[in-house]
C-alpha atoms as a PDB file:
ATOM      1  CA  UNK A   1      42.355-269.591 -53.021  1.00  0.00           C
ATOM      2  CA  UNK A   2      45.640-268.419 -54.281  1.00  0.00           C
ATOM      3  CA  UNK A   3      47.208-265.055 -53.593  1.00  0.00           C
ATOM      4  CA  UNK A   4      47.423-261.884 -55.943  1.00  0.00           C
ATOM      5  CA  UNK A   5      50.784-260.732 -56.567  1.00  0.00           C
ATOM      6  CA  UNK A   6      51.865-257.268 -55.614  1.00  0.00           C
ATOM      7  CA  UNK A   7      51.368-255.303 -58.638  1.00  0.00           C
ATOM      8  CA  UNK A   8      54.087-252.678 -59.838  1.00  0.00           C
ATOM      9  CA  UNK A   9      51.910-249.981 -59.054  1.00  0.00           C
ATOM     10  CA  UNK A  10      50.929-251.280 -55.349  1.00  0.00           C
ATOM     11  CA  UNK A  11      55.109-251.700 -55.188  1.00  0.00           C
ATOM     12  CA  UNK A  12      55.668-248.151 -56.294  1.00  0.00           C
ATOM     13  CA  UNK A  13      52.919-246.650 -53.534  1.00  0.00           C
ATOM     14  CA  UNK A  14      54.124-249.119 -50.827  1.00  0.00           C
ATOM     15  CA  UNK A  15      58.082-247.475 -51.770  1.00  0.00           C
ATOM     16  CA  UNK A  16      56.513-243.852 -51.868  1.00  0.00           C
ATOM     17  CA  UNK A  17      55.062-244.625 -48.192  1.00  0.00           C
ATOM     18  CA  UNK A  18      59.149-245.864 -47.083  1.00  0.00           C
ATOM     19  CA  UNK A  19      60.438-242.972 -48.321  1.00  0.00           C
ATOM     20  CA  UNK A  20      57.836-240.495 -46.674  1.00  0.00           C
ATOM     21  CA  UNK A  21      58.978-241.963 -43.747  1.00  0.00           C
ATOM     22  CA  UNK A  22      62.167-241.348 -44.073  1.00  0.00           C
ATOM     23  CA  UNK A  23      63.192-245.413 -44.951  1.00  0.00           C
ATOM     24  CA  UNK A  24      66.292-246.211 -47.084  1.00  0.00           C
ATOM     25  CA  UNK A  25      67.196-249.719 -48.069  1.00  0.00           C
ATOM     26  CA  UNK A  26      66.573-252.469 -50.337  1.00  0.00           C
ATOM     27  CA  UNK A  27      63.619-253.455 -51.442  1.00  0.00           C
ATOM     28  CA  UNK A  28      63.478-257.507 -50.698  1.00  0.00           C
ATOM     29  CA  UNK A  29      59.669-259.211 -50.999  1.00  0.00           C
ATOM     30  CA  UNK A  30      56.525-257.644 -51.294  1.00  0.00           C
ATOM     31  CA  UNK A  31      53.534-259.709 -49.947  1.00  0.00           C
ATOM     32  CA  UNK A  32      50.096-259.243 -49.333  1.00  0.00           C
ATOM     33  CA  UNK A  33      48.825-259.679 -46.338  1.00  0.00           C
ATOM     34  CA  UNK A  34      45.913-262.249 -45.929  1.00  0.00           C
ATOM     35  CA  UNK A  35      42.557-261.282 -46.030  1.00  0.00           C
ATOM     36  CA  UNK A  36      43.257-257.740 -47.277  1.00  0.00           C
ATOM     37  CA  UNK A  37      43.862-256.174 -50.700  1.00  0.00           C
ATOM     38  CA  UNK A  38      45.411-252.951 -48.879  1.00  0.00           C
ATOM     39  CA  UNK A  39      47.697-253.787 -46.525  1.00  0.00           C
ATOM     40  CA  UNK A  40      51.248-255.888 -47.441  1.00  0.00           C
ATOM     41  CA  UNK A  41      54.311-257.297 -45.862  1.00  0.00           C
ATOM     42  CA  UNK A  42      57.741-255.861 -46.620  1.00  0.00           C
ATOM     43  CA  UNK A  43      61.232-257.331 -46.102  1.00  0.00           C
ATOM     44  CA  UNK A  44      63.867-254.478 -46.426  1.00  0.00           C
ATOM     45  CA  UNK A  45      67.970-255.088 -46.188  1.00  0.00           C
ATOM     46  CA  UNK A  46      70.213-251.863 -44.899  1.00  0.00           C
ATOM     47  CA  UNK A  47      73.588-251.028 -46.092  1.00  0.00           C
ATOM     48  CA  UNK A  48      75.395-253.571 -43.283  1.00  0.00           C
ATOM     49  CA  UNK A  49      72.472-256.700 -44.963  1.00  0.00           C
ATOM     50  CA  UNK A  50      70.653-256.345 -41.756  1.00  0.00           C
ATOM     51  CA  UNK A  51      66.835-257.453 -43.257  1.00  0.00           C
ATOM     52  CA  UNK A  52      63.809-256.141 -41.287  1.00  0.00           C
ATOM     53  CA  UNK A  53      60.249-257.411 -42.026  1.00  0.00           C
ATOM     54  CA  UNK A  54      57.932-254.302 -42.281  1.00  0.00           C
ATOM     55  CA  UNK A  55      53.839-254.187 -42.672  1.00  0.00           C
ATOM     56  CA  UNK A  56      52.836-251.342 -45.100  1.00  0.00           C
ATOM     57  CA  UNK A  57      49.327-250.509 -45.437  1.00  0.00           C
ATOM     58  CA  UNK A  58      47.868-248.550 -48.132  1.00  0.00           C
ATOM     59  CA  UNK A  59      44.359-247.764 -46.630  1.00  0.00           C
ATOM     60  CA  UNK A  60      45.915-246.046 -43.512  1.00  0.00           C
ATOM     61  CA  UNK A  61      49.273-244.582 -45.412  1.00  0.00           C
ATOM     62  CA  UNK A  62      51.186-246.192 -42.538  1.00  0.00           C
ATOM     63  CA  UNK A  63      54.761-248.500 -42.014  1.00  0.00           C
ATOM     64  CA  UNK A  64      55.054-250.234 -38.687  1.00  0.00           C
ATOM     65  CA  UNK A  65      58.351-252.067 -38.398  1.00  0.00           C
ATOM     66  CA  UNK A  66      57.219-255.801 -37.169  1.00  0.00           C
ATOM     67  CA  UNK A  67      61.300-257.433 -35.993  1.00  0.00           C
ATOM     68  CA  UNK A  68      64.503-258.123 -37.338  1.00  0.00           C
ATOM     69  CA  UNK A  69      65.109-260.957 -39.517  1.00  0.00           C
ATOM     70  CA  UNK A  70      67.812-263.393 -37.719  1.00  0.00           C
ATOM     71  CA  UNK A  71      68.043-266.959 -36.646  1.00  0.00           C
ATOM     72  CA  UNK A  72      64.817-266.958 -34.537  1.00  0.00           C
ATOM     73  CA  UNK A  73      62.717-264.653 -36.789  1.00  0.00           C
ATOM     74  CA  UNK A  74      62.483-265.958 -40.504  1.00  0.00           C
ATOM     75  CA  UNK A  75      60.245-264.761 -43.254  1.00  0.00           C
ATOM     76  CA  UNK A  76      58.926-267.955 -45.522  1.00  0.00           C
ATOM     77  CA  UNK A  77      57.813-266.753 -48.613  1.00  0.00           C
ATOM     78  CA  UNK A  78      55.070-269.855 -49.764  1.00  0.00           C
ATOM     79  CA  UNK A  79      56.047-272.129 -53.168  1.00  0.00           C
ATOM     80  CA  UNK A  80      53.360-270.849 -55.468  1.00  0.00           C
ATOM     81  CA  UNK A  81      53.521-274.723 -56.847  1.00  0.00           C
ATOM     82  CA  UNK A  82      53.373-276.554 -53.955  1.00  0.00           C
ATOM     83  CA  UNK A  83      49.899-277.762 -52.948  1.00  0.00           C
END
């Protein structure tokens, strides 16, 4: 079963959530979480490029911050071609 994109509109509530919490950054990848149509994982980059990997959820108007991106944690965004 293949993944739905993030819509715009899922995007633009996921960045109102950020900023109601006082986030600032870049924007990175938007994924859905599996299993769920509410709740999506968020890579964000600060001014200094440090990336953080966020989880967002829609149906509880939350942002938890999950761990720095570095050597040991990676975020692997799956080929939509490969099978």
């Amino acid at each position: 079963m293949a993944e739905k994109a993030v819509t715009q509109v899922e995007m633009m509530k996921i960045i109102g959530l950020f900023r109601k919490e006082g986030f600032t950054g870049e924007y990175e990848t938007f994924q859905r979480v599996s299993g769920t149509d509410r709740e999506f994982f968020v890579v964000m980059s600060n001014e200094q490029g440090i990336k953080a990997l966020f989880k967002a959820s829609l149906m509880l108007n939350t942002v938890e911050f999950q761990y720095v991106l570095d050597d040991k944690h990676t975020f692997v965004q799956e080929d939509a071609d490969a099978s």
